[in-house]
Protein backbone atom coordinates (compact mmCIF):
# COMPACT_ATOMS: atom_id res chain seq x y z
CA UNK A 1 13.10 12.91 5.45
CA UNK A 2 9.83 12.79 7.31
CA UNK A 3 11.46 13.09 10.83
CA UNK A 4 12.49 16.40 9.71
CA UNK A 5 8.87 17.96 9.39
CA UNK A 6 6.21 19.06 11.68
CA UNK A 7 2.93 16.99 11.44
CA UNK A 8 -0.49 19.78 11.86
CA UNK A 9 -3.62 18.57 12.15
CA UNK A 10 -7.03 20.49 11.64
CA UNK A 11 -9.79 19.94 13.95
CA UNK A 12 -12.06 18.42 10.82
CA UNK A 13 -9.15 15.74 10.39
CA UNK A 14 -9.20 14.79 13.24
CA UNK A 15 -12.62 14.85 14.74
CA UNK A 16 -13.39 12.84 11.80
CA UNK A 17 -11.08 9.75 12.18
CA UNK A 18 -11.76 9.60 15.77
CA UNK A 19 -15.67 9.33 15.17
CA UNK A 20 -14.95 6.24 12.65
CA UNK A 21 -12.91 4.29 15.08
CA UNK A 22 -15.93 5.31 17.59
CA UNK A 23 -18.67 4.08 15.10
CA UNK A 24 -17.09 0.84 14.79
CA UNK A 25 -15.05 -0.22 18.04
CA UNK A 26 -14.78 -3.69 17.70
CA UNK A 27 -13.07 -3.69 14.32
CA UNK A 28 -9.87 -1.89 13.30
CA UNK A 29 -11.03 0.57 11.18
CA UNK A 30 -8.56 3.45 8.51
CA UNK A 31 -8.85 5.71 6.53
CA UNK A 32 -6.25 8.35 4.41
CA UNK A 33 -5.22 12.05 5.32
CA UNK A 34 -5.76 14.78 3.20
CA UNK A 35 -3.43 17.89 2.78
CA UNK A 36 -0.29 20.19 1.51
CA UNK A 37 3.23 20.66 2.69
CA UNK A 38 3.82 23.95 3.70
CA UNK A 39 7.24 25.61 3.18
CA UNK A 40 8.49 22.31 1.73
CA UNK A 41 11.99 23.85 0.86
CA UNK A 42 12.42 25.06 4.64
CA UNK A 43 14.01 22.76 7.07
CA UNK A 44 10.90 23.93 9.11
CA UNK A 45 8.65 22.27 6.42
CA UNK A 46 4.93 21.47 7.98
CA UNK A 47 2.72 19.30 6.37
CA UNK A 48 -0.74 20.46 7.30
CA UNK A 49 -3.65 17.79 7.21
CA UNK A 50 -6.68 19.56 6.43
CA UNK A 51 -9.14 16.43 6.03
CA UNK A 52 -9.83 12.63 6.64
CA UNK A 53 -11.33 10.39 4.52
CA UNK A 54 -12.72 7.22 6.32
CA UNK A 55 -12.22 4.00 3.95
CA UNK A 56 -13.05 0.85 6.15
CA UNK A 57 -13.77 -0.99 8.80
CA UNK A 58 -13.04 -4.26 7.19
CA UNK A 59 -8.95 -4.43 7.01
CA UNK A 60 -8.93 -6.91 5.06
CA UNK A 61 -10.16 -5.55 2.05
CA UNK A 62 -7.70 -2.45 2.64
CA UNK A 63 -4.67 -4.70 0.92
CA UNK A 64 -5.95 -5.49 -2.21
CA UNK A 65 -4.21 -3.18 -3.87
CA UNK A 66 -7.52 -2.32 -6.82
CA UNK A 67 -9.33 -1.11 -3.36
CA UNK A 68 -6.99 1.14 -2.50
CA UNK A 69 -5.83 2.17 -5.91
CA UNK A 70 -9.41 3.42 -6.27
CA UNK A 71 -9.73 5.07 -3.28
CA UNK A 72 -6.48 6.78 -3.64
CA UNK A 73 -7.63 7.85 -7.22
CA UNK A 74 -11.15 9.11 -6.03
CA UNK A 75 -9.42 11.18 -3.18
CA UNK A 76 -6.54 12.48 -5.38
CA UNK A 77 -9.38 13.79 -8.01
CA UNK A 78 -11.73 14.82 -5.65
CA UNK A 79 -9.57 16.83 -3.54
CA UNK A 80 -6.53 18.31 -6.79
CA UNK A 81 -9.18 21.21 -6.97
CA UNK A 82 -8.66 22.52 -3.77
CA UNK A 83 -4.26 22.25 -3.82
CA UNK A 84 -4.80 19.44 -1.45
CA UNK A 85 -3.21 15.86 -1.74
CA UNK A 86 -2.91 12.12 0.20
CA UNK A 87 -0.21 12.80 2.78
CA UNK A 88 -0.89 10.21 4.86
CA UNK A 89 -3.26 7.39 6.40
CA UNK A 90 -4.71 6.74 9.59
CA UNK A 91 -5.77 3.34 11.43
CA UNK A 92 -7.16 2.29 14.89
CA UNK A 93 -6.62 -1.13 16.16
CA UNK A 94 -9.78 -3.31 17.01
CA UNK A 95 -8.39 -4.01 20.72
CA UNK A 96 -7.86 -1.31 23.10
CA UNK A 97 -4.55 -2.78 24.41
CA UNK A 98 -3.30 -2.68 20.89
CA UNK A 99 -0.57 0.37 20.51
CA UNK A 100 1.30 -1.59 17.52
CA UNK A 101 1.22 -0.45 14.83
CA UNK A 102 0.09 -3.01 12.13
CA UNK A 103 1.53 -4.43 8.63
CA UNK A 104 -1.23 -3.09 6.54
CA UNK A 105 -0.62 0.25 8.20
CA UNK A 106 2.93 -0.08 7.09
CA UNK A 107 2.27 -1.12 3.66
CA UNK A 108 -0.61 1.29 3.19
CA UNK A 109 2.09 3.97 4.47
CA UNK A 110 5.01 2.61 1.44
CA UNK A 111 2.40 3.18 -1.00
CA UNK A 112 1.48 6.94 -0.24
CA UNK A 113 5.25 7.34 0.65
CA UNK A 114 6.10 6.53 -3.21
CA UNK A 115 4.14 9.50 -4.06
CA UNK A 116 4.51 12.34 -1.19
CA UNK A 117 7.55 11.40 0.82
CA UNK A 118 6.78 13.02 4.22
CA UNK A 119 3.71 10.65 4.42
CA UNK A 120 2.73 10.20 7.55
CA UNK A 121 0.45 7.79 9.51
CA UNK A 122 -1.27 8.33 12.34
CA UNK A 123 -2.34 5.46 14.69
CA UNK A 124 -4.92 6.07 17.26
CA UNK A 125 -4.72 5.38 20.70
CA UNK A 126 -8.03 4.20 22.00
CA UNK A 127 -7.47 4.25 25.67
CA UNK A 128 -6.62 7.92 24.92
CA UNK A 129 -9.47 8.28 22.96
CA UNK A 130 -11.69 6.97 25.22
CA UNK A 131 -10.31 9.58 27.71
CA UNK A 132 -11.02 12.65 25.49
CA UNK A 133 -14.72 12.03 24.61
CA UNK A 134 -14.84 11.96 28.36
CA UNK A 135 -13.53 15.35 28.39
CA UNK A 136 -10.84 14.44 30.25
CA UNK A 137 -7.87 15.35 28.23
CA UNK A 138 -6.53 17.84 25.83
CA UNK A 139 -3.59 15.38 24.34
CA UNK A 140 -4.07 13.91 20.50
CA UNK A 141 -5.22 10.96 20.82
CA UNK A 142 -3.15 9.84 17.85
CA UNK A 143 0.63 9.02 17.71
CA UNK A 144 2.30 10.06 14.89
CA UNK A 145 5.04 7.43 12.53
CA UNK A 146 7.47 8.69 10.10
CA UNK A 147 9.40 6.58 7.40
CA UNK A 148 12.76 6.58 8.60
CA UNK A 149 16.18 6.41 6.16
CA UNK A 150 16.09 2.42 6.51
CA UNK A 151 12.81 2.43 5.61
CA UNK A 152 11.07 1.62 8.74
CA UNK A 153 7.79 3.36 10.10
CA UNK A 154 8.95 4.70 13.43
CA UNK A 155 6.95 6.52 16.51
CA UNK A 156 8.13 10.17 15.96
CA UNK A 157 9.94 10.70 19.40
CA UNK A 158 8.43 8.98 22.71
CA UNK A 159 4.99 9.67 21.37
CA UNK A 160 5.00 11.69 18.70
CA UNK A 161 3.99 15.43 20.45
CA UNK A 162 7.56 16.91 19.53
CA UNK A 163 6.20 16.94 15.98
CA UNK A 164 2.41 16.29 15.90
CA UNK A 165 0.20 19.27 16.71
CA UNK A 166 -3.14 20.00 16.92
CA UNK A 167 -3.91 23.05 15.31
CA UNK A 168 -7.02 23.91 16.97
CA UNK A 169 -6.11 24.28 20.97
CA UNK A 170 -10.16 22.99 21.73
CA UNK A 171 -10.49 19.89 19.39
CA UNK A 172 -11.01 17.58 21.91
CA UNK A 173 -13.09 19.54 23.41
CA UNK A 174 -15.23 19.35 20.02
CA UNK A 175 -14.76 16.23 19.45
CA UNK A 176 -16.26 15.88 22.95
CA UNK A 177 -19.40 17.39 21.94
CA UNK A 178 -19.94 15.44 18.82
CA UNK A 179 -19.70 12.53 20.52
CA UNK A 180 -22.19 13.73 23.08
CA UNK A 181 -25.24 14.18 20.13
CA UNK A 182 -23.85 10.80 18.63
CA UNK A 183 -22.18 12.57 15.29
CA UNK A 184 -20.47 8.72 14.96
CA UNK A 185 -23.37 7.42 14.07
CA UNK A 186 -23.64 9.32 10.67
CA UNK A 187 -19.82 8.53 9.47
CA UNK A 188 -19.61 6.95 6.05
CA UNK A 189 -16.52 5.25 4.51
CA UNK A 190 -15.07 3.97 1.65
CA UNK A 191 -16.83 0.67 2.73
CA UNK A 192 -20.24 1.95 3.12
CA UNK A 193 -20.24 3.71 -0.15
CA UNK A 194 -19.03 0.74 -2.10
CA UNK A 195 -22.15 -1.40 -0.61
CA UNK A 196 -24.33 1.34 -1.10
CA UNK A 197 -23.17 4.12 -3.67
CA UNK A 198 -26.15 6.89 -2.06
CA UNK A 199 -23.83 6.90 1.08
CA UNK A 200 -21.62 9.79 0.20
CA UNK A 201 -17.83 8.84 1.50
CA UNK A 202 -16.90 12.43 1.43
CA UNK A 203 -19.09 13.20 4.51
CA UNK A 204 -20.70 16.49 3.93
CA UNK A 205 -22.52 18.06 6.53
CA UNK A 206 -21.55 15.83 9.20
CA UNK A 207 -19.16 18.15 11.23
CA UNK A 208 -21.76 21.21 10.75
């Protein structure tokens, strides 16, 4: 069902995941995807992500399935107001040779698929990554998985850019800047805020 649809991504999205996995680049850190499906009864459905909510950089605790139920249900109220919705998650590996994509990823995915079946998860590419806060390239610096009809997560195409767009033309270029006056530094996720509840995990203010 998923490899049907077009994956957008808005610059806020995706400046924001990429400046968690920067904050913390030893560990693998993840997070979920905010958004709506547009034209969902087209067969050129899109399902636009229009945010990213960072929840850790300690996998482990990702798993336990209270965590994430709470997360989910924070996100989910926080976010009904505005017509907007989990569609996905996102997760960076701690190694920069890793381009697997990893179990909790999967299961993480099964559990927002139950719920919005064109979930998708993005994985990050860190040598990619590392490439764009250089200002060296203009590609996503995430590869895009579907949930396929045998229920496996899958790489959509040979990396994902048939279906996965940006849907600002210059976010790397942003994300480039950020970077630049150390925006990373001031990322808070789900972890931070559950050690220390004045660290708000929605982020406001930091992409201004």
């Amino acid at each position: 069902m998923g490899a049907e649809c077009k994956y957008e991504v808005a610059q806020a999205a995706y400046v924001k995941l990429a400046l968690h996995a920067l904050k913390h680049p030893a560990a693998a850190v993840n997070g979920l995807l905010v958004g709506r499906l547009l034209d969902g009864a087209s067969p050129s459905a899109v399902v636009s992500v229009a945010d990213a909510v960072p929840l850790s950089h300690h996998p482990h605790h990702l798993p336990l399935l209270p965590t994430l139920e709470l997360a989910l249900t924070l996100v989910e109220d926080h976010f009904a107001a505005q017509g907007l919705a989990v569609v996905g998650y996102y997760h960076a590996n701690a190694r920069r040779d890793d381009a697997d994509l990893p179990p909790v990823a999967k299961r993480v995915g099964d559990h927002i698929f139950r719920n919005f079946p064109r979930a998708a998860v993005l994985l990050l590419d860190n040598k990619k990554l590392e490439e764009a806060v250089k200002g060296k390239s203009r590609e996503p610096v995430v590869q895009l998985y579907t949930r396929d009809s045998s229920k496996s997560w899958r790489q959509a195409g040979s990396d994902g850019s048939s279906q996965l767009t940006l849907k600002e033309p210059s976010t790397n270029m942003v994300l480039a800047d950020h970077v630049t006056t150390k925006k990373w530094q001031q990322v808070v996720d789900f972890d931070d805020h559950l050690d220390d509840i004045s660290k708000d995990w929605l982020n406001p203010g930091l992409l201004a």
